[in-house]
PDB file of N, CA and C in Angstrom:
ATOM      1  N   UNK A   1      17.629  25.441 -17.856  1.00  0.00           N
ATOM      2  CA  UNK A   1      18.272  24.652 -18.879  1.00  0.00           C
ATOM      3  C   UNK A   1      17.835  23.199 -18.722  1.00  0.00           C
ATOM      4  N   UNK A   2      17.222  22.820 -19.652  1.00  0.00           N
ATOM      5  CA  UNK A   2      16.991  21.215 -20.129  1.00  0.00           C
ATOM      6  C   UNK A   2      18.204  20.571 -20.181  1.00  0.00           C
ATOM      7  N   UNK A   3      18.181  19.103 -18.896  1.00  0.00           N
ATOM      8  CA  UNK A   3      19.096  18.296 -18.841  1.00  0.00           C
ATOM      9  C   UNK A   3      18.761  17.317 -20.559  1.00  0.00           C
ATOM     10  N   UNK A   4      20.357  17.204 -21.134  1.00  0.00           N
ATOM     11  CA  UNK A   4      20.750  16.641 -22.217  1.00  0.00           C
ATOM     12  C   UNK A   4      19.829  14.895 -22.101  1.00  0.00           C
ATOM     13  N   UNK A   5      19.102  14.268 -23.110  1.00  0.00           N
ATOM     14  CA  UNK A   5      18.246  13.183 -23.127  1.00  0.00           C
ATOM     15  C   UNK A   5      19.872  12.128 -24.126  1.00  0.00           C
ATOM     16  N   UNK A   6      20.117  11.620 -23.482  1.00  0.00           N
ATOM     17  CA  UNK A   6      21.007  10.510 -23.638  1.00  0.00           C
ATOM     18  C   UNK A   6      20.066   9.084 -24.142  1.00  0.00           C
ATOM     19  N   UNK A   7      20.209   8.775 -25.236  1.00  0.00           N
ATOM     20  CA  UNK A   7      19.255   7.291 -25.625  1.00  0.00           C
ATOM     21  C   UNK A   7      20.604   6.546 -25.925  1.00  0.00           C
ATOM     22  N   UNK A   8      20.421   5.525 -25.138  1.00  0.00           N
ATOM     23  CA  UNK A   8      21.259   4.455 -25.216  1.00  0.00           C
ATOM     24  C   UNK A   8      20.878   2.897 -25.024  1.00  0.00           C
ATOM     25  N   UNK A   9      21.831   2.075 -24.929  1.00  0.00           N
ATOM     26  CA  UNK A   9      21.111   0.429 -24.081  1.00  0.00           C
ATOM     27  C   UNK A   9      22.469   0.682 -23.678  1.00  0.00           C
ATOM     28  N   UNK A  10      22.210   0.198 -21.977  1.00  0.00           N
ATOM     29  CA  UNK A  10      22.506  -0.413 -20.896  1.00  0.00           C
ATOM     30  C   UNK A  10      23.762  -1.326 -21.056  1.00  0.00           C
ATOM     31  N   UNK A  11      23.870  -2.051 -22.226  1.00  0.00           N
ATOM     32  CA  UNK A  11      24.875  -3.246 -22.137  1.00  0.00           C
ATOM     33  C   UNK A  11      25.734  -2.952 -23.117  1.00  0.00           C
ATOM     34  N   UNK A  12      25.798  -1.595 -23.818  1.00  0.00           N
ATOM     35  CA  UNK A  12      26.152  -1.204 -25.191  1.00  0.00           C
ATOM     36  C   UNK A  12      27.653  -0.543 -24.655  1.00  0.00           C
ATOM     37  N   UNK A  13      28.795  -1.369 -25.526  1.00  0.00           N
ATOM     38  CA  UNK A  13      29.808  -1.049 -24.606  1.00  0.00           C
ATOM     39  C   UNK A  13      30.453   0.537 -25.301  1.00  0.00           C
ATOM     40  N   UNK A  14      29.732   0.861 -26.331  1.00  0.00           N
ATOM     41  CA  UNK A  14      30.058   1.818 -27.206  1.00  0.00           C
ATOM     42  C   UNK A  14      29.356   3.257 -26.392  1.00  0.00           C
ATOM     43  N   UNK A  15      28.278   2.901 -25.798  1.00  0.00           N
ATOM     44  CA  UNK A  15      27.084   3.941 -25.848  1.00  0.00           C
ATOM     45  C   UNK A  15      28.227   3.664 -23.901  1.00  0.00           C
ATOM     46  N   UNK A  16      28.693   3.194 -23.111  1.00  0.00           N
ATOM     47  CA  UNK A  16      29.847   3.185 -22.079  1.00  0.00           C
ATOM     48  C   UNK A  16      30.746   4.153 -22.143  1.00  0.00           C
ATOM     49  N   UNK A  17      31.258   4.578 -23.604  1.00  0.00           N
ATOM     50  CA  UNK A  17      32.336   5.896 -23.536  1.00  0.00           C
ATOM     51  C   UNK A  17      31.279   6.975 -23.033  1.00  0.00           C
ATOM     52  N   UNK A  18      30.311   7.145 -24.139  1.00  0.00           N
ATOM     53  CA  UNK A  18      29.695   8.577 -23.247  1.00  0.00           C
ATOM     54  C   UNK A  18      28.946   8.629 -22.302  1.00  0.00           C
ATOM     55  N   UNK A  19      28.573   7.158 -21.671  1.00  0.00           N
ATOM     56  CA  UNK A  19      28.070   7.353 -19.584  1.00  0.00           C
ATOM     57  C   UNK A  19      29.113   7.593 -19.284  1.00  0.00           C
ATOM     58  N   UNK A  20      30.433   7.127 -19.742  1.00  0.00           N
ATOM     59  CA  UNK A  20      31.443   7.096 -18.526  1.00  0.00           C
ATOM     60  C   UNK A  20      32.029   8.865 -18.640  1.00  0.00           C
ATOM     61  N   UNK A  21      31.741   9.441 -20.017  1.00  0.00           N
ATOM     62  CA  UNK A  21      32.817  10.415 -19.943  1.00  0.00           C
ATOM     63  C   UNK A  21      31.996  11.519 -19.151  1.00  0.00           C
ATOM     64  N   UNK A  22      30.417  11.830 -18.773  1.00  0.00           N
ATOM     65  CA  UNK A  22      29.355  12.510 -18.253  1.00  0.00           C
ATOM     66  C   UNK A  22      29.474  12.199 -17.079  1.00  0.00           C
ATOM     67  N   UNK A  23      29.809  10.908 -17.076  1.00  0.00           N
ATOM     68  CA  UNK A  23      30.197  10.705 -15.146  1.00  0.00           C
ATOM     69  C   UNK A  23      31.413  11.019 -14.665  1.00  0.00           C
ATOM     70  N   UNK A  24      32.364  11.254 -15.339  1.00  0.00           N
ATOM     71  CA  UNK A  24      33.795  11.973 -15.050  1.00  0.00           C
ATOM     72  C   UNK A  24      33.584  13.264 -14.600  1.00  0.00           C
ATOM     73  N   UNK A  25      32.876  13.673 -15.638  1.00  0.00           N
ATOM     74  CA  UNK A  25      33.209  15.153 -16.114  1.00  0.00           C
ATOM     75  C   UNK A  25      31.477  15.648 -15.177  1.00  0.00           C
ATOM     76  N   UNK A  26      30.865  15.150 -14.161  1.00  0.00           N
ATOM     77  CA  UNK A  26      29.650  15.487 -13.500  1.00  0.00           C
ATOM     78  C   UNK A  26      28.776  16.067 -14.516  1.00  0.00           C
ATOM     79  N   UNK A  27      28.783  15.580 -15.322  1.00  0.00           N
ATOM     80  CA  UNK A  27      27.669  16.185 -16.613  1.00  0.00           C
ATOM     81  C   UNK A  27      26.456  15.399 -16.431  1.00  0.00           C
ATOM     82  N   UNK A  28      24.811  16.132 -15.594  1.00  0.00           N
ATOM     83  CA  UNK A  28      24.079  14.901 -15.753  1.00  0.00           C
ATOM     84  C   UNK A  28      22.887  14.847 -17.006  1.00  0.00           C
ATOM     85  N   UNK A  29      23.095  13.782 -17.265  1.00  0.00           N
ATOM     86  CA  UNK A  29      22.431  13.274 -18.689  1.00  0.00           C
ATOM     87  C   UNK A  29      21.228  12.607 -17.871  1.00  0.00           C
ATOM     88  N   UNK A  30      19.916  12.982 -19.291  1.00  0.00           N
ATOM     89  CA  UNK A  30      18.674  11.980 -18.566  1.00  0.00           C
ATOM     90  C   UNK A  30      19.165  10.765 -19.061  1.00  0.00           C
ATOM     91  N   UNK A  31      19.424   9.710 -18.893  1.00  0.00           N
ATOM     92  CA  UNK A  31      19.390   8.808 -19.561  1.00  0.00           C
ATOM     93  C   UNK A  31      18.522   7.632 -19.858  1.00  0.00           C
ATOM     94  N   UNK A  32      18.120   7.206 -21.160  1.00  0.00           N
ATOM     95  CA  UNK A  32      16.941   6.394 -21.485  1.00  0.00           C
ATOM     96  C   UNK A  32      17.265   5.330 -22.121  1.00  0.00           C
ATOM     97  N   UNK A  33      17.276   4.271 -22.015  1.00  0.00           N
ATOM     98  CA  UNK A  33      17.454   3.071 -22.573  1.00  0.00           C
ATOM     99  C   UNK A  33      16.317   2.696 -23.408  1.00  0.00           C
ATOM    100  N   UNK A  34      17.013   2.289 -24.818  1.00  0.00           N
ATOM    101  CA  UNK A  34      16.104   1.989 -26.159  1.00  0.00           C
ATOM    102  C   UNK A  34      15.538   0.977 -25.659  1.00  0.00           C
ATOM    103  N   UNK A  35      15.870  -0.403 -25.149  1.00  0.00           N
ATOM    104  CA  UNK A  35      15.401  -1.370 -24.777  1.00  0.00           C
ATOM    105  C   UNK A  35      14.224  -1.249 -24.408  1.00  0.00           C
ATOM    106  N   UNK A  36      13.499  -0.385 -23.651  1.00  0.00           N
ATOM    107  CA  UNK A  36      12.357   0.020 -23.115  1.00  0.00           C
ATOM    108  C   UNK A  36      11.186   0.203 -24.437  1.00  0.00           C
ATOM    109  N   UNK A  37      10.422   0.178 -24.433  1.00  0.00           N
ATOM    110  CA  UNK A  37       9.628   0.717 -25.823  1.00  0.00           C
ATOM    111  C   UNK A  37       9.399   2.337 -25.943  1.00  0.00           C
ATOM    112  N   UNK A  38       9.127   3.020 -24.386  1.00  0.00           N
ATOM    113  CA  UNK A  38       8.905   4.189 -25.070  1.00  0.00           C
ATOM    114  C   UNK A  38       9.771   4.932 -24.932  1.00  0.00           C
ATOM    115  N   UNK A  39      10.995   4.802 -24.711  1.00  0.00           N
ATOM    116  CA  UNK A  39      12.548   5.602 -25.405  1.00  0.00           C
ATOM    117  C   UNK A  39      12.860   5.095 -26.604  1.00  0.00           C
ATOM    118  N   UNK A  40      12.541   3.743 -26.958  1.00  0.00           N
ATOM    119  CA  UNK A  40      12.896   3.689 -28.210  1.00  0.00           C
ATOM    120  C   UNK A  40      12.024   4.322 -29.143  1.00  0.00           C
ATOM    121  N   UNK A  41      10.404   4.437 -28.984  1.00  0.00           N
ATOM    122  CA  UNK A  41       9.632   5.250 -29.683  1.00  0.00           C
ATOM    123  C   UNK A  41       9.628   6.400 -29.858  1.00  0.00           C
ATOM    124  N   UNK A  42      10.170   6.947 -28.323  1.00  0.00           N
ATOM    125  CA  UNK A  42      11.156   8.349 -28.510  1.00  0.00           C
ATOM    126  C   UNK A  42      11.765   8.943 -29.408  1.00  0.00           C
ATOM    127  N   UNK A  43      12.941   7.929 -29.303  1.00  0.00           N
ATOM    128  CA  UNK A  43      14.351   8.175 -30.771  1.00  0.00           C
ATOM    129  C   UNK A  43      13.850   7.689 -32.042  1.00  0.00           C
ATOM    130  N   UNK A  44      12.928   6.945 -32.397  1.00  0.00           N
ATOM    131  CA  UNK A  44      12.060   6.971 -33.855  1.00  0.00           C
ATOM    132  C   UNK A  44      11.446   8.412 -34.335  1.00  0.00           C
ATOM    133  N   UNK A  45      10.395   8.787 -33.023  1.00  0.00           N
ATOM    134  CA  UNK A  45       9.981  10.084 -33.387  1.00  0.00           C
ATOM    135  C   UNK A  45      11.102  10.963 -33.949  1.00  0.00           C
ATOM    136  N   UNK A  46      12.232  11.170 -33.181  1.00  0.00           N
ATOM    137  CA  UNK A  46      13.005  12.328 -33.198  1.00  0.00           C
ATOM    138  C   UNK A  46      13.824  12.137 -34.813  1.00  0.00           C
ATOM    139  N   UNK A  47      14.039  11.112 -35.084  1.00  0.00           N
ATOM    140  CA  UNK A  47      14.216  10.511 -36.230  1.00  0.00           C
ATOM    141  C   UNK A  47      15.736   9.811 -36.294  1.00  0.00           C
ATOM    142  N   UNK A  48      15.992   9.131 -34.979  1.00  0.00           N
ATOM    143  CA  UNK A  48      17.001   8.383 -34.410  1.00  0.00           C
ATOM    144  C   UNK A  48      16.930   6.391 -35.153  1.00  0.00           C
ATOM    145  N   UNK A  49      17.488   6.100 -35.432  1.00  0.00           N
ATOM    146  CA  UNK A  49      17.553   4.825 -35.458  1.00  0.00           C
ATOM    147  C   UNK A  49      18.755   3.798 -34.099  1.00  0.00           C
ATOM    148  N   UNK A  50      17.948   3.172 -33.642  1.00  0.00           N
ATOM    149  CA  UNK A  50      17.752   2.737 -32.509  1.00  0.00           C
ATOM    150  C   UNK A  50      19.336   1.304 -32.399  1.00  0.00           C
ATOM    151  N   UNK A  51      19.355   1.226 -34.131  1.00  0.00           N
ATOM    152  CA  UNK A  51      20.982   0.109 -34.308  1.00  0.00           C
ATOM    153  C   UNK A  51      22.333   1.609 -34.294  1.00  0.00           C
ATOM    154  N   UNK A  52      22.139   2.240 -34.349  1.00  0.00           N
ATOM    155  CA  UNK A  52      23.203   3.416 -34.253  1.00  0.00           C
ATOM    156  C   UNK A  52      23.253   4.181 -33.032  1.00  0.00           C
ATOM    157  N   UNK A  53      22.828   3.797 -32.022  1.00  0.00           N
ATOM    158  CA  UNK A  53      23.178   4.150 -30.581  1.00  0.00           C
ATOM    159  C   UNK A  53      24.671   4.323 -30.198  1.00  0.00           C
ATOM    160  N   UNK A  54      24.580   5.565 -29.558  1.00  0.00           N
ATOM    161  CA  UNK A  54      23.980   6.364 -28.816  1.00  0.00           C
ATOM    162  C   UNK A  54      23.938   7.799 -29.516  1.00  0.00           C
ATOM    163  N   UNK A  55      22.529   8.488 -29.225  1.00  0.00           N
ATOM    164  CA  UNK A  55      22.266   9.449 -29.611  1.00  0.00           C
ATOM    165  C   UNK A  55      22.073  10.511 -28.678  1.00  0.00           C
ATOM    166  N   UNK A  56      22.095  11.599 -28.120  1.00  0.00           N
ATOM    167  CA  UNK A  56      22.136  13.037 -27.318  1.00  0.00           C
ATOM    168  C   UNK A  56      20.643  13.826 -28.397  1.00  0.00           C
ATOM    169  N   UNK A  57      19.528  14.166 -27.221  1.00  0.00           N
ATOM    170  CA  UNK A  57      18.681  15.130 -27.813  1.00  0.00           C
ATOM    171  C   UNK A  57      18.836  16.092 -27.129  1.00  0.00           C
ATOM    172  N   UNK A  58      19.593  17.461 -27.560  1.00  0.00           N
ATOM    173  CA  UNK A  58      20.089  18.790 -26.650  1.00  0.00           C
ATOM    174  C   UNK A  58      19.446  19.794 -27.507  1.00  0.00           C
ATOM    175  N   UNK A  59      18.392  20.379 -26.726  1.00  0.00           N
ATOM    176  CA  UNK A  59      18.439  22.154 -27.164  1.00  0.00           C
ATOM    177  C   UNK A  59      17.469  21.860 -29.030  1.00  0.00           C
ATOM    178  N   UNK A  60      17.039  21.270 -29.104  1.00  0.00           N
ATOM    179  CA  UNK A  60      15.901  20.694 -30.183  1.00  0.00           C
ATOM    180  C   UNK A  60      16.930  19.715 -31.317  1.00  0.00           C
ATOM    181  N   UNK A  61      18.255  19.271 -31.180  1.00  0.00           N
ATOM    182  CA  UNK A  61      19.411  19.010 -32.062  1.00  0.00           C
ATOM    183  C   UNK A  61      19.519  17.721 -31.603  1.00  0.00           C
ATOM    184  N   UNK A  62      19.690  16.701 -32.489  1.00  0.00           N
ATOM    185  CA  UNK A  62      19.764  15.254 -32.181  1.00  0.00           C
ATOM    186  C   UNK A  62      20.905  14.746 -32.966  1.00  0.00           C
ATOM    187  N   UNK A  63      22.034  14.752 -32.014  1.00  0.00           N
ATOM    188  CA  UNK A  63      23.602  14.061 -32.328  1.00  0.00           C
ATOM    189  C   UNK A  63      23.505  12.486 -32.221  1.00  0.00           C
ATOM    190  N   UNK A  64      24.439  12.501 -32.917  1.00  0.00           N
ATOM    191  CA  UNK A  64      24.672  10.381 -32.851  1.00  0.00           C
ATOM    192  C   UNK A  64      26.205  10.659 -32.740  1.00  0.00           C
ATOM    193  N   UNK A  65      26.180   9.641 -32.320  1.00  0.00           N
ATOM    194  CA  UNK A  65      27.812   8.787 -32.173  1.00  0.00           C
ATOM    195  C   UNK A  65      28.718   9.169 -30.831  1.00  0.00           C
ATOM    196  N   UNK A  66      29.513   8.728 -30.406  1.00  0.00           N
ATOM    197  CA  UNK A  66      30.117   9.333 -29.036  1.00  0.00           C
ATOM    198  C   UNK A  66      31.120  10.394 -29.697  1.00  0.00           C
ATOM    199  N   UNK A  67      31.831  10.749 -30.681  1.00  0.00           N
ATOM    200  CA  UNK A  67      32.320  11.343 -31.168  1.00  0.00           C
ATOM    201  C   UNK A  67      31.776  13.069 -30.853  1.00  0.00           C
ATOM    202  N   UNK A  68      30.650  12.938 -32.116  1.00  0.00           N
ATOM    203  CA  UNK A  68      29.553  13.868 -31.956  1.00  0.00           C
ATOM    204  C   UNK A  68      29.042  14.682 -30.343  1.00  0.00           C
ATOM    205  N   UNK A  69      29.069  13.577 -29.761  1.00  0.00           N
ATOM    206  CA  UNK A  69      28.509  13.712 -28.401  1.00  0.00           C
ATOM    207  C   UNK A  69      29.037  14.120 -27.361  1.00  0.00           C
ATOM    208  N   UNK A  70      30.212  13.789 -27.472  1.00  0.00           N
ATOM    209  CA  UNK A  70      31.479  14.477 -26.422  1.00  0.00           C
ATOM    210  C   UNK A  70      31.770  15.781 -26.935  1.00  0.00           C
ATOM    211  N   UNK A  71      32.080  15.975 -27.976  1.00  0.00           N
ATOM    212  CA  UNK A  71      32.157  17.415 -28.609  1.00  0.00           C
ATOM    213  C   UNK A  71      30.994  18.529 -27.726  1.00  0.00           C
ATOM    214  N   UNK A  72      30.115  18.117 -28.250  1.00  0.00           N
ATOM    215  CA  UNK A  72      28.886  18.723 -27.451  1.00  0.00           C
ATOM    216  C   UNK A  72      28.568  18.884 -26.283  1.00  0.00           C
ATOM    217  N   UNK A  73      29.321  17.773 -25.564  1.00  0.00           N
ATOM    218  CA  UNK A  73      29.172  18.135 -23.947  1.00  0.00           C
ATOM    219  C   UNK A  73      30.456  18.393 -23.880  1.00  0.00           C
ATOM    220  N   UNK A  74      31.477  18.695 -24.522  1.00  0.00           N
ATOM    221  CA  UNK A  74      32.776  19.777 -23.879  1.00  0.00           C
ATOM    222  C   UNK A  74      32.426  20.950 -24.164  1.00  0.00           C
ATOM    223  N   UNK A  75      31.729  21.453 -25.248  1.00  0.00           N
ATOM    224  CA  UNK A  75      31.756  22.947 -25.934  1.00  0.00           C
ATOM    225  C   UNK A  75      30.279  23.217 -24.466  1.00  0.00           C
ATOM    226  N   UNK A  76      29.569  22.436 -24.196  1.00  0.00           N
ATOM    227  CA  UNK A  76      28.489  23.015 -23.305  1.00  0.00           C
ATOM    228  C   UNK A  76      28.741  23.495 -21.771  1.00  0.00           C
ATOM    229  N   UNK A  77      29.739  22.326 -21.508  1.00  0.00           N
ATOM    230  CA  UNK A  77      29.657  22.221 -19.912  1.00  0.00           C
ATOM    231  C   UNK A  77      30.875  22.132 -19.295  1.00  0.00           C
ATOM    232  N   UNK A  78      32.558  21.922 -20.155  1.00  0.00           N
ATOM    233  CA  UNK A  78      33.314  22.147 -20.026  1.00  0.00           C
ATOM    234  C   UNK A  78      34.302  23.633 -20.123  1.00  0.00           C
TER     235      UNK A  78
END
């Protein structure tokens, strides 16, 4: 099983609910910071926009929002 690709920035206090709730819950996420160029070229490819962070690429399916995202890592790993 492919660990879940987490695109986020680092200082993003929004894209903080879902590090923090993966670090509660021992869920490990790759995590990639947009800031970088080629995670952000990443989440372009995948067809992510990079001002709507944070996005989850799981299983070929690319979620946005922490909403979205927690859902997905309770129904997976909880």
């Amino acid at each position: 099983m492919a660990t879940p690709i987490l695109y986020y920035w680092a200082p993003c206090t929004t894209c903080a609910v879902t590090v923090s709730f993966a670090d509660e819950h021992g869920i490990e996420l790759d995590k990639r910071d947009v800031e970088q160029e080629q995670p952000y070229m990443e989440l372009l490819q995948l067809g992510g926009d990079a001002n709507l962070i944070p996005y989850l690429y799981d299983e070929g399916e690319l979620l946005n929002g922490n909403d979205a995202i927690i859902a997905h890592l309770k129904a997976k790993f909880l």
